[in-house]
C-alpha atoms as a PDB file:
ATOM      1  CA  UNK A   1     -18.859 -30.202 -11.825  1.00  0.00           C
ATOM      2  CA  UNK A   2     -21.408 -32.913 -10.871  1.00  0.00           C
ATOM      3  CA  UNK A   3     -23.525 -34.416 -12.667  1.00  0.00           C
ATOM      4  CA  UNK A   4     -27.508 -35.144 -11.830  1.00  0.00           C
ATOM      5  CA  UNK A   5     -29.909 -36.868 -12.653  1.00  0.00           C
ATOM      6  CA  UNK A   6     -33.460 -35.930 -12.690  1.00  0.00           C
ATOM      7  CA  UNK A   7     -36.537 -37.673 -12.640  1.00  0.00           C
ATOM      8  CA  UNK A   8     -39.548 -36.098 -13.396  1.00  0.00           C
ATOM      9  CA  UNK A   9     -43.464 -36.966 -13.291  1.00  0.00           C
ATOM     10  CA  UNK A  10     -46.039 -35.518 -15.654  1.00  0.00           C
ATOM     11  CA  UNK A  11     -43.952 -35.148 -18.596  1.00  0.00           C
ATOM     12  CA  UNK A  12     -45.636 -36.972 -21.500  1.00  0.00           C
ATOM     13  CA  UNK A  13     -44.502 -35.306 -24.625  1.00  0.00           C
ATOM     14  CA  UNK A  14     -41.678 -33.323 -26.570  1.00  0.00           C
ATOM     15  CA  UNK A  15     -43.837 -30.130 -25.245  1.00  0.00           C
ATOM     16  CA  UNK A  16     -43.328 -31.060 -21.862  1.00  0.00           C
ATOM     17  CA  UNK A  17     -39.874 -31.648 -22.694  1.00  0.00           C
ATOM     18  CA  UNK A  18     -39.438 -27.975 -24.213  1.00  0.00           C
ATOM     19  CA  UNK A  19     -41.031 -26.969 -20.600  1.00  0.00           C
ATOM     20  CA  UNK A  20     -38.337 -28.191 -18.771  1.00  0.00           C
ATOM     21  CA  UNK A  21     -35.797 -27.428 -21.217  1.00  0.00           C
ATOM     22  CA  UNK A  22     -36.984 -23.936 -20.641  1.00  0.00           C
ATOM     23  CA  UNK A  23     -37.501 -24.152 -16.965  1.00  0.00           C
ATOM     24  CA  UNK A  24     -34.154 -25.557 -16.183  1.00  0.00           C
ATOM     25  CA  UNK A  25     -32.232 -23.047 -19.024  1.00  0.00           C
ATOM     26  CA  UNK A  26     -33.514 -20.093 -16.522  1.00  0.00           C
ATOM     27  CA  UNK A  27     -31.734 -21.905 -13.664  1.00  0.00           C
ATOM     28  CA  UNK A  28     -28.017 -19.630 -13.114  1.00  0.00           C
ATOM     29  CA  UNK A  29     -24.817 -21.911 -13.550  1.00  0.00           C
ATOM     30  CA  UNK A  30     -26.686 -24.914 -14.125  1.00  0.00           C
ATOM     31  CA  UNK A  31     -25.896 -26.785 -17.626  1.00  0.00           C
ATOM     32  CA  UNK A  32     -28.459 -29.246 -19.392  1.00  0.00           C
ATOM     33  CA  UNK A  33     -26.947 -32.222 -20.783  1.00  0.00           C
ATOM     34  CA  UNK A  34     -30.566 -33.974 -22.224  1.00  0.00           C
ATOM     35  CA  UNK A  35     -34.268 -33.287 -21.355  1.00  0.00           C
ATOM     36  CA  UNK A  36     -36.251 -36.690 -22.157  1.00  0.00           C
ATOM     37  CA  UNK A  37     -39.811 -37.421 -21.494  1.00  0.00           C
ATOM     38  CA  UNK A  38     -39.644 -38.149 -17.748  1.00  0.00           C
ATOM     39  CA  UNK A  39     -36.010 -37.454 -17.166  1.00  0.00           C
ATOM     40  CA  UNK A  40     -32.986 -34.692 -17.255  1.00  0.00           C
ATOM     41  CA  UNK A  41     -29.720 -34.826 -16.868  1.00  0.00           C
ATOM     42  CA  UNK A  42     -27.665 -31.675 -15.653  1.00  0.00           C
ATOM     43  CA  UNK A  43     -24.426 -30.534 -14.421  1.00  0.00           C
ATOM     44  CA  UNK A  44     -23.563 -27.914 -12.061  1.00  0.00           C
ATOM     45  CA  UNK A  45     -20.699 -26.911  -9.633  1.00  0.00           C
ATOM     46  CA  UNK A  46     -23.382 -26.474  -6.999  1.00  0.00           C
ATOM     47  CA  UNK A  47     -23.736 -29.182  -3.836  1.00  0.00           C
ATOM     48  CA  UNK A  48     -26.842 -31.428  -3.792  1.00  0.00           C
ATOM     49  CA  UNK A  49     -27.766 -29.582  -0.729  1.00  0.00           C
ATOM     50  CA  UNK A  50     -28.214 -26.418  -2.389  1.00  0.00           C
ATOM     51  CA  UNK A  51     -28.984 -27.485  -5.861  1.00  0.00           C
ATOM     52  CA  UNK A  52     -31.708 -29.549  -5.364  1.00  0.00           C
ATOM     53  CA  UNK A  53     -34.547 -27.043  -3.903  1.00  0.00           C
ATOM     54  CA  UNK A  54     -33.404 -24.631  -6.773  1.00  0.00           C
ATOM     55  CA  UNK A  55     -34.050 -27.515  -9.318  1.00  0.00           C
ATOM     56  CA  UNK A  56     -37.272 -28.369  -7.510  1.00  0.00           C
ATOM     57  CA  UNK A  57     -38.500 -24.653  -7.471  1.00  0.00           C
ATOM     58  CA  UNK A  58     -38.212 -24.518 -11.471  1.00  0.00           C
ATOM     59  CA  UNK A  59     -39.670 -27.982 -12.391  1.00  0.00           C
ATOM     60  CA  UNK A  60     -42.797 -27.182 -10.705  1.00  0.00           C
ATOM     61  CA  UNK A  61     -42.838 -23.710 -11.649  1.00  0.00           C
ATOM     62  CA  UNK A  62     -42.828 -25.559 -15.207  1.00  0.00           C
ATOM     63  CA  UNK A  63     -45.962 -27.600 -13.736  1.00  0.00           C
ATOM     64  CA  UNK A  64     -44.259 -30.922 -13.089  1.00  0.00           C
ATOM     65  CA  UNK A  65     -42.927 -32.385  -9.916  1.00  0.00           C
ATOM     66  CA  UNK A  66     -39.156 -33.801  -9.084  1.00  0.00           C
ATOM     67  CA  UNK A  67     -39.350 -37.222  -8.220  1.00  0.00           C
ATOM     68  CA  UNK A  68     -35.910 -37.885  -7.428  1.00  0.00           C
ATOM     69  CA  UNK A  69     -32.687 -36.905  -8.007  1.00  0.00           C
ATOM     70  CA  UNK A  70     -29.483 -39.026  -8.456  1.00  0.00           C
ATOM     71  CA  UNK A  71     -25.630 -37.927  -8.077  1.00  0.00           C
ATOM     72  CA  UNK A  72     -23.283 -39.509 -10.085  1.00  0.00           C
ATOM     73  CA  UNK A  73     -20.278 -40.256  -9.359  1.00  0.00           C
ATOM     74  CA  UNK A  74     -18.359 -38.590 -12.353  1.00  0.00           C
ATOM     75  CA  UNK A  75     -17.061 -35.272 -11.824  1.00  0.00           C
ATOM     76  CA  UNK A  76     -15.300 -33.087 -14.357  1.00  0.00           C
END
């Protein structure tokens, strides 16, 4: 699996941090590791490439935007 991480404007408090939680929880194979104000960190089998519009699609859905999103190295 890889791991990503997320970085996310508009989030301000623990509600917008239940948003995403729930946002990203509807997503199908993806796994939350920690929803922060301003940040997530997931895991997923899927590529970057694919991944990333998905994850995109469901943060602003949620009413926030992707800023960026990092790969990291680790796998599992």
């Amino acid at each position: 699996m890889q791991h990503y991480d997320l970085t996310i404007a508009g989030m301000t408090c623990a509600h917008c941090v239940r948003s995403i939680s729930s946002a990203l929880a509807r997503v199908p194979g993806l796994e939350i590791e920690h929803v922060a104000v301003g940040h997530a960190r997931v895991r997923t089998s899927t590529p970057l490439a694919d991944a990333e519009g998905t994850l995109r699609a469901a943060i602003e859905a949620a009413g926030y935007t992707l800023t960026a999103v990092d790969v990291d190295a680790v796998t599992t």
